[in-house]
C-alpha atoms as a PDB file:
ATOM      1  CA  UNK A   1     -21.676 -35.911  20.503  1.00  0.00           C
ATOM      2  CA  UNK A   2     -22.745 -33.378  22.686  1.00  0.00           C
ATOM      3  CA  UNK A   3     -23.495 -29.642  22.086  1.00  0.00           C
ATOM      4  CA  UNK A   4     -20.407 -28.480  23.904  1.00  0.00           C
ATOM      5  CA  UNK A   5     -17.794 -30.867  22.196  1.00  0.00           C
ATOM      6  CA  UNK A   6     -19.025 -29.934  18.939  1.00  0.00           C
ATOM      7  CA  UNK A   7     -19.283 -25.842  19.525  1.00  0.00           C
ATOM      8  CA  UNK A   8     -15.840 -25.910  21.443  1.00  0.00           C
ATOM      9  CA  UNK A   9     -13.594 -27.435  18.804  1.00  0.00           C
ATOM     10  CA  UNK A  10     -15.980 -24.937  15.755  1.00  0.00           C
ATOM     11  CA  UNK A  11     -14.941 -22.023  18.342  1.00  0.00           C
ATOM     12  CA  UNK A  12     -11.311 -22.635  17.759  1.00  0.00           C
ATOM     13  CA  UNK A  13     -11.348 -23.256  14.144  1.00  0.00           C
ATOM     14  CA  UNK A  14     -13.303 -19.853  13.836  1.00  0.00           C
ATOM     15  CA  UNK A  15     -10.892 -17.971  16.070  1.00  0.00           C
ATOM     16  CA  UNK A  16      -7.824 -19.026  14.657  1.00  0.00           C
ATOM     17  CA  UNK A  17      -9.391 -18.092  11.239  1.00  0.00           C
ATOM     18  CA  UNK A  18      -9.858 -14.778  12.501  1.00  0.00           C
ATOM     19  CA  UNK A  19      -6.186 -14.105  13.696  1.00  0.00           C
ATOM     20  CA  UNK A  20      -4.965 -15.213  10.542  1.00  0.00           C
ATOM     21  CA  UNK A  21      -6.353 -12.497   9.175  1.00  0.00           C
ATOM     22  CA  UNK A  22      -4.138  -9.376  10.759  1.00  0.00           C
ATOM     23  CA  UNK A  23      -1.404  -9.817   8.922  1.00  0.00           C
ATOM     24  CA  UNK A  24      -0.200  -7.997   5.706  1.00  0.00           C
ATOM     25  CA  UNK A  25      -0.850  -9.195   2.101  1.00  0.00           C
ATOM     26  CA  UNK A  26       3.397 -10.197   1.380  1.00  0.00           C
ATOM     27  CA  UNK A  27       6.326  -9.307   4.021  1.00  0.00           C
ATOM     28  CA  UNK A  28       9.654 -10.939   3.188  1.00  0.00           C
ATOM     29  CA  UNK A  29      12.773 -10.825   5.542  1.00  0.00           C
ATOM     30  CA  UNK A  30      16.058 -10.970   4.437  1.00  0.00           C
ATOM     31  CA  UNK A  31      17.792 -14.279   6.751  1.00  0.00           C
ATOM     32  CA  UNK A  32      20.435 -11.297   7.666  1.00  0.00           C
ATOM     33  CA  UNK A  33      17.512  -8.878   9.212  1.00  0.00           C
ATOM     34  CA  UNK A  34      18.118 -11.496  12.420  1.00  0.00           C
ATOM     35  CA  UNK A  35      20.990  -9.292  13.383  1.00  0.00           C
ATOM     36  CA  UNK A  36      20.399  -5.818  11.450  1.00  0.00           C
ATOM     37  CA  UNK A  37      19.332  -2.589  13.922  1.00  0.00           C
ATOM     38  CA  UNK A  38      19.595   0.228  12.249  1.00  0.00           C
ATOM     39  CA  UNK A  39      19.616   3.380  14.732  1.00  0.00           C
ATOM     40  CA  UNK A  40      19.009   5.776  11.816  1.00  0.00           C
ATOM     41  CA  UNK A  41      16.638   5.154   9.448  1.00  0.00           C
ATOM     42  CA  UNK A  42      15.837   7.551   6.604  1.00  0.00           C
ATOM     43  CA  UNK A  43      12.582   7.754   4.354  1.00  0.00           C
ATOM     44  CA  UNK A  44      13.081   8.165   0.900  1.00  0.00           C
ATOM     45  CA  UNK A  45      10.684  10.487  -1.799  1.00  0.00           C
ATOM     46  CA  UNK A  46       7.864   7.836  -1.889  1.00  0.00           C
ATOM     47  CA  UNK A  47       7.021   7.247  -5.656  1.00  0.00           C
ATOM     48  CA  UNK A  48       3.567   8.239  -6.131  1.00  0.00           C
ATOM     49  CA  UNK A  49       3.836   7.468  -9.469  1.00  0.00           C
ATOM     50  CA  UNK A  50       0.332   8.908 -11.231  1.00  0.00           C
ATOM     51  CA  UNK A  51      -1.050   9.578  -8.003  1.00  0.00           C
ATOM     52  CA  UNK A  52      -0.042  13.489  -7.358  1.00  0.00           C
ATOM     53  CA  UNK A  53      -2.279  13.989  -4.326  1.00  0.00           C
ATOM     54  CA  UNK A  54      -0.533  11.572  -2.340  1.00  0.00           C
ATOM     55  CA  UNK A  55       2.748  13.530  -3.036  1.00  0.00           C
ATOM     56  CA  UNK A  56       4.705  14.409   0.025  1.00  0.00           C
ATOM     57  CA  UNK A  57       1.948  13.855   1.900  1.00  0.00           C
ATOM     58  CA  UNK A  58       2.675  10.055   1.744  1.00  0.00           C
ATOM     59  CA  UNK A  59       5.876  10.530   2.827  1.00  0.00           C
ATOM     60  CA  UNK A  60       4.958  12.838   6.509  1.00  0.00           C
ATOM     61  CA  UNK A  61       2.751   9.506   7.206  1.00  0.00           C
ATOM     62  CA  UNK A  62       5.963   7.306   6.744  1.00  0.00           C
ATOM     63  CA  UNK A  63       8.216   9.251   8.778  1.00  0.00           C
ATOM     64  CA  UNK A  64       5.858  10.039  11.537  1.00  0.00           C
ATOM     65  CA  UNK A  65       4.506   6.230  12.096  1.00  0.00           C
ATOM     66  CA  UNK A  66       8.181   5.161  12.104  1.00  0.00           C
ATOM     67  CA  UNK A  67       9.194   7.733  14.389  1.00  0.00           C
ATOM     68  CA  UNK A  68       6.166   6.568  17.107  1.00  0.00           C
ATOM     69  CA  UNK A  69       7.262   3.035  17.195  1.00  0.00           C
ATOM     70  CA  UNK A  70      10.436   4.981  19.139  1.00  0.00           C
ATOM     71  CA  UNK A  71      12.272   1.899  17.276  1.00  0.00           C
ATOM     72  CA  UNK A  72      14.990   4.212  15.431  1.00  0.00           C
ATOM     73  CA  UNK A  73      17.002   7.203  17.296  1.00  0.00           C
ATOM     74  CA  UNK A  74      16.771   9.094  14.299  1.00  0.00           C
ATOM     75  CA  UNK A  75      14.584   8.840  11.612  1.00  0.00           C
ATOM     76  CA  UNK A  76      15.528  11.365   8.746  1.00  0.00           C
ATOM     77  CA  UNK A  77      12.161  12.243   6.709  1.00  0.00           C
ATOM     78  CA  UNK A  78      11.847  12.411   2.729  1.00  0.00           C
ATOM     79  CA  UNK A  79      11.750  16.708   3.540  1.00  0.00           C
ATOM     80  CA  UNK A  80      15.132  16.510   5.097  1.00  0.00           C
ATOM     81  CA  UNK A  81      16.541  14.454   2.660  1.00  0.00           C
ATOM     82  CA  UNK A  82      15.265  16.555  -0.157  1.00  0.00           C
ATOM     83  CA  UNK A  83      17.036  19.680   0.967  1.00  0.00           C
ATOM     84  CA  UNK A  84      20.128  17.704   1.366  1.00  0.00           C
ATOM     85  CA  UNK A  85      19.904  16.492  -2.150  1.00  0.00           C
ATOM     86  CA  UNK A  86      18.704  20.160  -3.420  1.00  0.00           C
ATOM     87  CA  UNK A  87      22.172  21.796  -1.923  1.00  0.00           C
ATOM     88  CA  UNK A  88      24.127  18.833  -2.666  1.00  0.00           C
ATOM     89  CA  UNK A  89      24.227  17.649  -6.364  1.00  0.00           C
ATOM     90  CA  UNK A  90      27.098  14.834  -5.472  1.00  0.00           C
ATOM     91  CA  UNK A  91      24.316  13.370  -3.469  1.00  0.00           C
ATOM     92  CA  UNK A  92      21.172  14.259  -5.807  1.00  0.00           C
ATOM     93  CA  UNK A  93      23.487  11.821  -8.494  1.00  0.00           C
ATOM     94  CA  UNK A  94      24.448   9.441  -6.312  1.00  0.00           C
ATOM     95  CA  UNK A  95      20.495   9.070  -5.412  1.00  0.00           C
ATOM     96  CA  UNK A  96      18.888   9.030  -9.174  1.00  0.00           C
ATOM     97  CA  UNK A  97      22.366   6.732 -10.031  1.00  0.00           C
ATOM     98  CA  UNK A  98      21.038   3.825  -7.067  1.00  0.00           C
ATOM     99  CA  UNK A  99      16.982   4.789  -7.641  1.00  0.00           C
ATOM    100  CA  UNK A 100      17.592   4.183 -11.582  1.00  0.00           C
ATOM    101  CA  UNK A 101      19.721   0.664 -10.982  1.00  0.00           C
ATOM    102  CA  UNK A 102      16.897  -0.120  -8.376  1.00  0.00           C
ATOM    103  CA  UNK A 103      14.451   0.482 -10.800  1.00  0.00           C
ATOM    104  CA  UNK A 104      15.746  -0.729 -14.354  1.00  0.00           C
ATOM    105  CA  UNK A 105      17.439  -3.947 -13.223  1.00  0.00           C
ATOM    106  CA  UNK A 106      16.384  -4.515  -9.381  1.00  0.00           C
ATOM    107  CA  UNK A 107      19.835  -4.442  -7.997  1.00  0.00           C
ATOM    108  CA  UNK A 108      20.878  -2.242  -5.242  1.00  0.00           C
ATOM    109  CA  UNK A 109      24.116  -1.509  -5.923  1.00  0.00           C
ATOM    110  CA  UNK A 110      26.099  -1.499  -2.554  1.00  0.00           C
ATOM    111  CA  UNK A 111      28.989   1.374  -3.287  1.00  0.00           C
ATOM    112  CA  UNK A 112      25.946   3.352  -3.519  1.00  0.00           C
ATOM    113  CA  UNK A 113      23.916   2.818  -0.706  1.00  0.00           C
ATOM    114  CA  UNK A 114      26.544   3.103   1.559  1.00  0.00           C
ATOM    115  CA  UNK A 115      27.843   6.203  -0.036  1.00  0.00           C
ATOM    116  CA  UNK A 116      23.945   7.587   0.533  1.00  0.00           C
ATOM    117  CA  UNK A 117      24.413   6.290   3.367  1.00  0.00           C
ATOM    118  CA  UNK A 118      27.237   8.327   4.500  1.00  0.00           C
ATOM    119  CA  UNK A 119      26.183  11.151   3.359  1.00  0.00           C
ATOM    120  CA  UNK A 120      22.687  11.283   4.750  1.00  0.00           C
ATOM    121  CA  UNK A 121      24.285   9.710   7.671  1.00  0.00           C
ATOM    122  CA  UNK A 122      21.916   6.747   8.538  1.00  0.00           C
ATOM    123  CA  UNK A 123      22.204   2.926   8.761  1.00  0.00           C
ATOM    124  CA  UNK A 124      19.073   1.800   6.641  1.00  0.00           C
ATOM    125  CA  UNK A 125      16.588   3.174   4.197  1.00  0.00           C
ATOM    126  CA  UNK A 126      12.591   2.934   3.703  1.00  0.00           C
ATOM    127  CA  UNK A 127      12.184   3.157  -0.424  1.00  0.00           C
ATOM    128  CA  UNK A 128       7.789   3.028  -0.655  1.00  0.00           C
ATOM    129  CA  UNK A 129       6.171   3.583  -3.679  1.00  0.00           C
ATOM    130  CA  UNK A 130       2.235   4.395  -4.306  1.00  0.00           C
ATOM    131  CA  UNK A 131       0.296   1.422  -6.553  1.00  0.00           C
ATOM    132  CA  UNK A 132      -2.902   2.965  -5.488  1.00  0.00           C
ATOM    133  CA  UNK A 133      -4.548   6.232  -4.236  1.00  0.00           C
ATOM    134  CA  UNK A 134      -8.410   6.310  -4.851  1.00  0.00           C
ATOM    135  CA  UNK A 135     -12.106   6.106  -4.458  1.00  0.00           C
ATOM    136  CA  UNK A 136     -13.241   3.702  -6.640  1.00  0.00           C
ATOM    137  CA  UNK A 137     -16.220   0.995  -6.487  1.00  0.00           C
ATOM    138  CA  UNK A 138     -16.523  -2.796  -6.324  1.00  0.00           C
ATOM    139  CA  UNK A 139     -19.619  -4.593  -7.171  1.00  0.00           C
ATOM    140  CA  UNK A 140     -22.138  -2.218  -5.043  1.00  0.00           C
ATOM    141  CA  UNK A 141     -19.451  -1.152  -2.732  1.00  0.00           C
ATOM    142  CA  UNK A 142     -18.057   2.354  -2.644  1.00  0.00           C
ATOM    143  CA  UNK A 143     -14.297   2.239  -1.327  1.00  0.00           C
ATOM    144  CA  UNK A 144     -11.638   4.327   0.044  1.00  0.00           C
ATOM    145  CA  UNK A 145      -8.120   2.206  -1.499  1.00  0.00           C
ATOM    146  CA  UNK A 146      -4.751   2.926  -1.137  1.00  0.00           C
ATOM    147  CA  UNK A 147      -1.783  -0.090  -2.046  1.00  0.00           C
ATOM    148  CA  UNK A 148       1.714   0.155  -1.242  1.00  0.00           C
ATOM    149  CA  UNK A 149       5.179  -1.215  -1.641  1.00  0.00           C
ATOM    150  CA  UNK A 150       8.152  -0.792   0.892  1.00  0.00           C
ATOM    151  CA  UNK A 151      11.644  -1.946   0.808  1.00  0.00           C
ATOM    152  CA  UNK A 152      14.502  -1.335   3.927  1.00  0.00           C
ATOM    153  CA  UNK A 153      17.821  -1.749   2.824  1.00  0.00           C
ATOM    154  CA  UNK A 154      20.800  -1.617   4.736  1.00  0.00           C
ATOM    155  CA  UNK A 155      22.881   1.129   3.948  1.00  0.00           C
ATOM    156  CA  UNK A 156      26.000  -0.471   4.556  1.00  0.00           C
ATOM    157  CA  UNK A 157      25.762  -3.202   2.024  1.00  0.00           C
ATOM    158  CA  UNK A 158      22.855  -2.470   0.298  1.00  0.00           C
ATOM    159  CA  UNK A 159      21.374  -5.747   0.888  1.00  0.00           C
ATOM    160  CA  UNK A 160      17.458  -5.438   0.738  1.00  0.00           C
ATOM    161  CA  UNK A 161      16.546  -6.779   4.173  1.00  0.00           C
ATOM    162  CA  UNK A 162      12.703  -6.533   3.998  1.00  0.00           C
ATOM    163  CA  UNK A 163       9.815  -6.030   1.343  1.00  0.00           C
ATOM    164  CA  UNK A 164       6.756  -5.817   1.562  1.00  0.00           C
ATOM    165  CA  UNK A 165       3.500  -4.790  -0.107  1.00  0.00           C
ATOM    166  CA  UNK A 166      -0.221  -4.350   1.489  1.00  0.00           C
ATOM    167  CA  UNK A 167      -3.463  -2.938   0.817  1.00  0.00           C
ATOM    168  CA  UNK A 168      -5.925  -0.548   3.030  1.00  0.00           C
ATOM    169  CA  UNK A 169      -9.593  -0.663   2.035  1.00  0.00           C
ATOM    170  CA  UNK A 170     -12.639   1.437   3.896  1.00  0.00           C
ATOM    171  CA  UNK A 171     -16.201   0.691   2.203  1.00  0.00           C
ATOM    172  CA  UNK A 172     -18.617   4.269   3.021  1.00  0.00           C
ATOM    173  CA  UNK A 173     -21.810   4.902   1.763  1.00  0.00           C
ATOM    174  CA  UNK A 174     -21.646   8.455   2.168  1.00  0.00           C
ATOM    175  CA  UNK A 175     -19.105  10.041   3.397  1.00  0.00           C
ATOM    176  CA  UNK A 176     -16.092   9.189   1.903  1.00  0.00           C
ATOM    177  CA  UNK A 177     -12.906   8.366   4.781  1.00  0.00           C
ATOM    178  CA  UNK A 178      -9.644  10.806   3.890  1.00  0.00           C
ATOM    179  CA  UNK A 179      -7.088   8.647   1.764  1.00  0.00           C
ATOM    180  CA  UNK A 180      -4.782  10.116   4.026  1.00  0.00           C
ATOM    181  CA  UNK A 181      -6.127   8.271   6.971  1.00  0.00           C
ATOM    182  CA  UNK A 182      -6.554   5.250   4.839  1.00  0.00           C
ATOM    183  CA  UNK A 183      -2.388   4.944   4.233  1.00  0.00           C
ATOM    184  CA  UNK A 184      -1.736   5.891   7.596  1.00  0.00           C
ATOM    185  CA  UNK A 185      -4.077   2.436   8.791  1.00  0.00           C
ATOM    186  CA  UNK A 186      -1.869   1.090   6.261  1.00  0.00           C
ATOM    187  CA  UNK A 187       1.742   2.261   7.170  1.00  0.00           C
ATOM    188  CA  UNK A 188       0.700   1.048  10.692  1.00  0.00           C
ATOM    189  CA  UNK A 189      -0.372  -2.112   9.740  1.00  0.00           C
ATOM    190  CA  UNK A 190       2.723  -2.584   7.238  1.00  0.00           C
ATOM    191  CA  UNK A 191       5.451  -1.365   9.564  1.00  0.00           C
ATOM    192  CA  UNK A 192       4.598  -3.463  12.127  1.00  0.00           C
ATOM    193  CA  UNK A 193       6.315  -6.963  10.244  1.00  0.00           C
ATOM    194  CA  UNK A 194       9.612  -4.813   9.401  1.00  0.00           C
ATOM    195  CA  UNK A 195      12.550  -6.025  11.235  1.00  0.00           C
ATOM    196  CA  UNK A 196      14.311  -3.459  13.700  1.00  0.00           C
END
């Protein structure tokens, strides 16, 4: 066997190795995303959970990466829909009513997401939460690491038409990277595999 015929078919393996790797850690599309485009999309309060620094700031990354893919003709950020809900206590229930059935039995009820749908006046929803928001080290490595979770749902029925759930690492040795530019790499990366 020559040089060539060996190195050629090695070359291949290698490169296909290497685009498998772009993708994000678990996307799932719902069989109905096929023929779901939602014009308006809103962004939902991410859930930091512990992680109070990433509060709202989380949420400006969501809205303004979705808003550059020019996908959506409207996309209605977490600070709009927070004033809506803070001069509108119909819809502040009807949110913690769907949020809490989301959340204590994973069921989106679908009287209530098209009801917040309505009344926020958009076709589909982003729900993210935080899992991770930190510096934290690895073996000798010092990393910049921020995880999160996304779910779109269609307003209408409230079927869940995409989830999905990735990671953003940056090893420094000195200076550490902004966790804010760590999730944005990562709402890039993650937004790119949701239907539209």
């Amino acid at each position: 066997m020559t040089r060539k015929t060996f190195l050629l078919p090695v070359t291949m393996l290698l490169l296909l190795a290497l685009a498998g790797c772009g993708g994000i850690r678990y996307s799932e599309v719902s069989p109905e995303a096929k023929e779901f485009h939602p014009k308006r999309i809103g962004v939902f309060p991410v859930d930091v959970g512990t992680y109070e620094e990433a509060r709202g700031v989380i949420d400006q990354i969501i809205a303004g990466v979705l808003i550059d893919t020019k996908w959506f003709t409207d996309v209605v950020s977490a600070d709009a829909i927070n004033r809506q809900m803070q001069s509108s206590a119909e819809l502040r229930k009807v949110y913690m009513d769907y949020i809490s059935k989301l959340r204590a039995v994973n069921y989106s009820d679908p009287d209530l997401s098209r009801k917040l749908g309505e009344m926020i006046k958009v076709d589909a929803f982003l729900l993210a939460n935080i899992d991770y928001w930190n510096y934290t080290k690895e073996n000798d490595d010092k990393l910049a690491k921020v995880i999160m979770g996304v779910k779109m749902i269609d307003a209408v029925s409230g079927r869940i038409m995409w989830t999905a759930g990735h990671h953003e690492v940056e090893t420094y040795i000195m200076m550490k990277p902004a966790l804010p530019d760590v999730a944005k790499s990562l709402v890039k990366r993650t937004v790119r595999e949701m239907p539209h």
